[in-house]
N, C-alpha and C. Protein backbone atom coordinates (compact mmCIF):
# COMPACT_ATOMS: atom_id res chain seq x y z
N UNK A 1 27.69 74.73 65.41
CA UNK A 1 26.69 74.59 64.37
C UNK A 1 25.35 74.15 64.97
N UNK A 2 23.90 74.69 64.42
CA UNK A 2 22.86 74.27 64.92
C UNK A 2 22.46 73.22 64.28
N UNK A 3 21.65 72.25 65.01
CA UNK A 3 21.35 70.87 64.11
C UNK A 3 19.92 70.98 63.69
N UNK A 4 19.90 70.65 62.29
CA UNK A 4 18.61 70.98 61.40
C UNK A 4 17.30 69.97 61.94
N UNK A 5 16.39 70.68 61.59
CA UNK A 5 15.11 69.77 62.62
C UNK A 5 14.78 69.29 60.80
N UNK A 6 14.27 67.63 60.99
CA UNK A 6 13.85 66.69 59.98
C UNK A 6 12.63 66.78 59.90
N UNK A 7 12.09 67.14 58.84
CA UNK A 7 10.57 67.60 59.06
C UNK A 7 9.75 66.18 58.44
N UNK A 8 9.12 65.92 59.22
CA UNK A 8 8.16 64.77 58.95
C UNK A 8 6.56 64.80 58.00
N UNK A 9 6.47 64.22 56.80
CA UNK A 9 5.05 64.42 56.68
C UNK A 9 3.87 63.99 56.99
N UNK A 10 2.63 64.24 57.28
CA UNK A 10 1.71 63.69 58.10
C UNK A 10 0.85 62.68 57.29
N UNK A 11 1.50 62.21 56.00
CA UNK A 11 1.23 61.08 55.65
C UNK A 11 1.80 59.61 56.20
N UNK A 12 2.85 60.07 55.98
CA UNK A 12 3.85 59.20 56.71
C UNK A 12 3.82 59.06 58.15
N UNK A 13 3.13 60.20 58.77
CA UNK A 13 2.95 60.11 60.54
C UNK A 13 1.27 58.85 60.51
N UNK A 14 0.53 59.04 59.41
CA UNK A 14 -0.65 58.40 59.94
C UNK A 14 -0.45 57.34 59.24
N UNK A 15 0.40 56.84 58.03
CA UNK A 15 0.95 55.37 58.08
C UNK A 15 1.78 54.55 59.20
N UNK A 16 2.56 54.80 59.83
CA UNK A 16 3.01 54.69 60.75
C UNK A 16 1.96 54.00 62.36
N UNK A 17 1.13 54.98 62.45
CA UNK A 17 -0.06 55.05 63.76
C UNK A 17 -0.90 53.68 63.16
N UNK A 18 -1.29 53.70 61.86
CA UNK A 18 -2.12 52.41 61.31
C UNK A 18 -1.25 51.27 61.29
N UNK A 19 0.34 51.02 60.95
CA UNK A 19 1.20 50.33 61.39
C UNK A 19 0.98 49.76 62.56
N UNK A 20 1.06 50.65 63.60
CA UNK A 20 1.15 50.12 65.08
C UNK A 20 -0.48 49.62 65.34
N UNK A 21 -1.12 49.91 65.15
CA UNK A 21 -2.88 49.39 65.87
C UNK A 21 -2.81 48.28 65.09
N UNK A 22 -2.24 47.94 64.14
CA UNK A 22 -2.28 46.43 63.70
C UNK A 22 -1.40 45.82 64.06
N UNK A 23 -0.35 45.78 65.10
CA UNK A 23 0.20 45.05 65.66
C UNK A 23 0.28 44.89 66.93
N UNK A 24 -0.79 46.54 67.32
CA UNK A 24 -1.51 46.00 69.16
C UNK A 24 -2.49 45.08 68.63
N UNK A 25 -2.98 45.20 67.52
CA UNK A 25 -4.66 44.46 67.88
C UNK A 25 -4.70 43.17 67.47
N UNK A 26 -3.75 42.37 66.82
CA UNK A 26 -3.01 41.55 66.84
C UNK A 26 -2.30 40.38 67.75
N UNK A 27 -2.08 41.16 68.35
CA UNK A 27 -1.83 40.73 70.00
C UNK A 27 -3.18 40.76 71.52
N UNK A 28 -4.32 40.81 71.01
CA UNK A 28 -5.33 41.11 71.60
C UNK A 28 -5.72 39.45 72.24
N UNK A 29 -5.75 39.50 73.59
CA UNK A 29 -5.81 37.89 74.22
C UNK A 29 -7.47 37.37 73.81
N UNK A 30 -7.34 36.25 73.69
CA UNK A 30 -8.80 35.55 73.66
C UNK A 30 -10.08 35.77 74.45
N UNK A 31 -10.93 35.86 74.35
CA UNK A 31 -12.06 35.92 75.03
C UNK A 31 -12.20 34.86 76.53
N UNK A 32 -12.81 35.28 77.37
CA UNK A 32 -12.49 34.15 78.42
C UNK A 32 -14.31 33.56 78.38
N UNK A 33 -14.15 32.03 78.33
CA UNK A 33 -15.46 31.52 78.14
C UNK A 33 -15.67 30.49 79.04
N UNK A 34 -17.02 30.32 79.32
CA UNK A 34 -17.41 29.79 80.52
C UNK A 34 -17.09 27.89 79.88
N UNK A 35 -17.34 27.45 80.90
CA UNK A 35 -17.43 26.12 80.70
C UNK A 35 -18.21 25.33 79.85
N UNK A 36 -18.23 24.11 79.10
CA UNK A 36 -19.38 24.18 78.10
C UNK A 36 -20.29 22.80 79.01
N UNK A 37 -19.48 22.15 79.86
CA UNK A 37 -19.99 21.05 80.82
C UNK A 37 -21.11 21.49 81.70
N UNK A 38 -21.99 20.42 81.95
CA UNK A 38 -22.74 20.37 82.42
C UNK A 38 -22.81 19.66 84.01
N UNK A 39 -23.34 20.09 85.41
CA UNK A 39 -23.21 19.59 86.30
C UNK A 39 -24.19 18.42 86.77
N UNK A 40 -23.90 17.32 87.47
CA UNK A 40 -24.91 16.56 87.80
C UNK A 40 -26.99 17.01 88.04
N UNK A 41 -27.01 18.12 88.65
CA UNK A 41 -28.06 18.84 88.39
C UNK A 41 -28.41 19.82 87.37
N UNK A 42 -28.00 19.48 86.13
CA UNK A 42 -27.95 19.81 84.96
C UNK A 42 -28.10 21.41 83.91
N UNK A 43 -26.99 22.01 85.47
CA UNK A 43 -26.89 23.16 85.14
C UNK A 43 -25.33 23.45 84.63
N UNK A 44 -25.42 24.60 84.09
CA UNK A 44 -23.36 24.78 83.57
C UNK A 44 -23.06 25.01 84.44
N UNK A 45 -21.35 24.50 83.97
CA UNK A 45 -20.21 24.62 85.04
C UNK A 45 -19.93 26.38 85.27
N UNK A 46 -19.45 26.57 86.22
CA UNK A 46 -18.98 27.68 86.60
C UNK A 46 -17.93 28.30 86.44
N UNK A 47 -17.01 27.11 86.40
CA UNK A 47 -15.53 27.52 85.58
C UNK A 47 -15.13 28.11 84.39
N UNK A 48 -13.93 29.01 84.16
CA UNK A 48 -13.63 29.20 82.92
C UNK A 48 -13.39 28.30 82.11
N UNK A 49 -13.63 28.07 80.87
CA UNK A 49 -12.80 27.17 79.75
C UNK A 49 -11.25 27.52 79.88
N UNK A 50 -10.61 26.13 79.38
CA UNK A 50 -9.35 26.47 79.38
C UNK A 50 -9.03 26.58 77.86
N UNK A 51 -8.13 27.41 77.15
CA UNK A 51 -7.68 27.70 75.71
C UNK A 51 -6.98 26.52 75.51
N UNK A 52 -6.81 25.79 74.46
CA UNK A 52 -8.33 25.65 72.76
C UNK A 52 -9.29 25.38 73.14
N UNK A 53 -9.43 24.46 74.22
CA UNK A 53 -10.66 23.75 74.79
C UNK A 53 -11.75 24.25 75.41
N UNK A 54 -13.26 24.06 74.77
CA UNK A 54 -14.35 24.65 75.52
C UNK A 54 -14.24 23.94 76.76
N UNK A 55 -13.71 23.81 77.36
CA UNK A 55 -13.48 22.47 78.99
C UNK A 55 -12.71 23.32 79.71
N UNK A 56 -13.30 23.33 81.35
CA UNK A 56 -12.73 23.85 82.00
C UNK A 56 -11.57 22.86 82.80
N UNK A 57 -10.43 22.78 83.10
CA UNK A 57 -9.88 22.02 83.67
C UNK A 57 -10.37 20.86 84.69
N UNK A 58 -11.27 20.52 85.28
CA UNK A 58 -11.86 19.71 85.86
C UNK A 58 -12.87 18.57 84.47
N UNK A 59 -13.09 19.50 83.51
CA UNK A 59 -14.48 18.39 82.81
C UNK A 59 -13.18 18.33 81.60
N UNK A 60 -12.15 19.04 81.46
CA UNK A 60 -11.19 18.43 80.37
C UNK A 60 -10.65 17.19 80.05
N UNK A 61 -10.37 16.63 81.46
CA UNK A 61 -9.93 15.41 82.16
C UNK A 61 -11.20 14.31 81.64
N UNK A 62 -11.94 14.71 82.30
CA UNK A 62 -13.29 14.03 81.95
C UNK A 62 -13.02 13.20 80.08
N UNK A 63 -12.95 14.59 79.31
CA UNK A 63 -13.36 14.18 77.77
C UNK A 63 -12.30 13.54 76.89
């Protein structure tokens, strides 16, 4: 016996596709942000912030 092909409708194909981009974009990592500290010569730090904290691991300690 041949096996019947399930025919899909292309409503249901582009519910599906909008399904998924909201659960890649969802998962989309944080922005990477500079340090919000300031250095003895009163320029910004160079470091990244560390997540929650606008503080980069060195001026986190600090606050």
């Amino acid at each position: 016996m041949a096996a019947k092909k399930k025919t899909v409708k292309k409503s249901t194909v582009k519910k599906v596709k909008k399904q998924i981009k909201k659960k890649v974009a969802k998962k989309k990592t944080p922005k990477k942000v500079r340090c919000a500290a300031k250095t003895k010569e009163g320029k910004r730090c160079k470091n990244w912030a560390v997540a929650p904290s606008k503080f980069c691991y060195v001026h986190k300690k600090k606050r």
